[in-house]
Protein backbone atom coordinates (compact mmCIF):
# COMPACT_ATOMS: atom_id res chain seq x y z
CA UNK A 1 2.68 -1.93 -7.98
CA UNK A 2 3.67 -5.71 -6.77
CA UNK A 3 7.16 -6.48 -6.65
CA UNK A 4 7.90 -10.07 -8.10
CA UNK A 5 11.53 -11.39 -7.80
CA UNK A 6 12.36 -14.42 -10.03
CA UNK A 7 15.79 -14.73 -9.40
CA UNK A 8 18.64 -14.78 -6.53
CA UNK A 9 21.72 -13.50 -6.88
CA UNK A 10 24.12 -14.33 -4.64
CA UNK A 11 27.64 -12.37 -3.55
CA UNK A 12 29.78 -14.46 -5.70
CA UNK A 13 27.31 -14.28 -8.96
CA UNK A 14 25.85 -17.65 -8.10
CA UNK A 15 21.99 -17.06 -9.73
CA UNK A 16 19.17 -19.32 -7.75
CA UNK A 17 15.95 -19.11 -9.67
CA UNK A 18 12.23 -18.23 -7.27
CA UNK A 19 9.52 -17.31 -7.03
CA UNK A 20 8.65 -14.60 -4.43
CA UNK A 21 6.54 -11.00 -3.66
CA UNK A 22 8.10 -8.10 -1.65
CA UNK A 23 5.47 -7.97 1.18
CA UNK A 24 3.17 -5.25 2.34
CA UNK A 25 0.13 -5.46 4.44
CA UNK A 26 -1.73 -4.12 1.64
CA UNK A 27 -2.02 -7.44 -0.35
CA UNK A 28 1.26 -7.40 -1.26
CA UNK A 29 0.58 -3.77 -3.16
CA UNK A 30 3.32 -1.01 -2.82
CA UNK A 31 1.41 2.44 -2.76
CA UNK A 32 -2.08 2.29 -4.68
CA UNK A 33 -4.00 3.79 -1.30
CA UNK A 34 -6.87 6.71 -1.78
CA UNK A 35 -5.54 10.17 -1.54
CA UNK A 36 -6.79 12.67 0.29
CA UNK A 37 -10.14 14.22 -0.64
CA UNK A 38 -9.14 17.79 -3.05
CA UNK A 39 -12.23 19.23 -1.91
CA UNK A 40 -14.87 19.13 1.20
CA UNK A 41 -18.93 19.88 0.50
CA UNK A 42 -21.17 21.36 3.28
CA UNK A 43 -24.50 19.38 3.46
CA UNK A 44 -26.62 20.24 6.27
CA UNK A 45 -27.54 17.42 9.07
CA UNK A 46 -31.23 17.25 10.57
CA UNK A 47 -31.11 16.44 14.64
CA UNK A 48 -34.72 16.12 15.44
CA UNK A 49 -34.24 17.12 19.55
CA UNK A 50 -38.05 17.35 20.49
CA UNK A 51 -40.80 16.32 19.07
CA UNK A 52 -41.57 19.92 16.99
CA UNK A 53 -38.29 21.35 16.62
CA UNK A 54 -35.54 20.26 14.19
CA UNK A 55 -31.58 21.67 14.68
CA UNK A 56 -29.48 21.57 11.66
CA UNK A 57 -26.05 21.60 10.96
CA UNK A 58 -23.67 21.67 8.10
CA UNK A 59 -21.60 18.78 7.94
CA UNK A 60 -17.70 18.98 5.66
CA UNK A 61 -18.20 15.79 3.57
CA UNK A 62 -15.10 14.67 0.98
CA UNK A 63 -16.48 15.36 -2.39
CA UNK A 64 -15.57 13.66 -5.60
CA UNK A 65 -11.86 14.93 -6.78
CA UNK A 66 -9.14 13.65 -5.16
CA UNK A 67 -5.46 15.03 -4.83
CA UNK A 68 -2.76 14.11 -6.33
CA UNK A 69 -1.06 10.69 -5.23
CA UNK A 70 2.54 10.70 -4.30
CA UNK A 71 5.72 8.77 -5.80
CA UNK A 72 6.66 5.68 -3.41
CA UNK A 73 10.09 5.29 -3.98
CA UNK A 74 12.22 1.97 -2.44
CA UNK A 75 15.72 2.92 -1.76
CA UNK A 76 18.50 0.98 -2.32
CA UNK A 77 19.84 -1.57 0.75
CA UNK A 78 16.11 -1.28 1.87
CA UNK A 79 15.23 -3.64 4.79
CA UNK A 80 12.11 -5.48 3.28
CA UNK A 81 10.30 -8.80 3.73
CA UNK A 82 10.23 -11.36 0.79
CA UNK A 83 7.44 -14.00 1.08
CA UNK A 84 8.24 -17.24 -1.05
CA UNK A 85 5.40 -18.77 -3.70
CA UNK A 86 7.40 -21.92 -3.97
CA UNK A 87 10.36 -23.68 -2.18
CA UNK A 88 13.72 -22.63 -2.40
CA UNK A 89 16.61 -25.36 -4.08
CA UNK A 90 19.75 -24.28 -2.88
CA UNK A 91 22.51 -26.17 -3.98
CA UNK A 92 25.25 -23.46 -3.53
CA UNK A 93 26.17 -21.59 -0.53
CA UNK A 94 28.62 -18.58 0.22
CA UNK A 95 31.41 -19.05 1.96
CA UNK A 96 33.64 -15.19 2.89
């Protein structure tokens, strides 16, 4: 999900129209990551040691389902950055 905030609303109602994302380091994208794999496969692993003799083992490797993903919630009062598309007019100001 991308947050994009088109409006400003300041304490006394005052409404300052922009254009701006909520940022994340993940391209601006709030949750959307790959889950954790539901399910591990055992393939077995060749070492060739010597020249004649060949030690396997079986190696866990994520197979195709994935779990579940989880709700990303964004409480209230929450301390995020905002990253401006375009300049900011601000003709009115708050005064308490």
């Amino acid at each position: 999900m991308k947050v994009f905030i088109n409006k400003l609303y300041l304490t006394d109602g005052f409404e300052v129209p922009i254009k701006a994302y909520i940022y994340t380091a993940n391209d601006n994208t709030i949750g959307g990551e790959l889950t954790a794999p539901e399910k591990y496969r055992r393939v077995p692993h060749f070492q060739r040691w010597t020249m004649f003799r060949a030690y396997g083992v079986l190696q866990c490797v994520p197979g195709e389902q994935r779990k579940m993903g989880e709700h990303v919630t964004i409480s209230s009062g929450a301390n995020l950055t905002m990253v401006l598309i375009q300049p900011i007019i601000m003709t009115h100001t708050v005064i308490n």
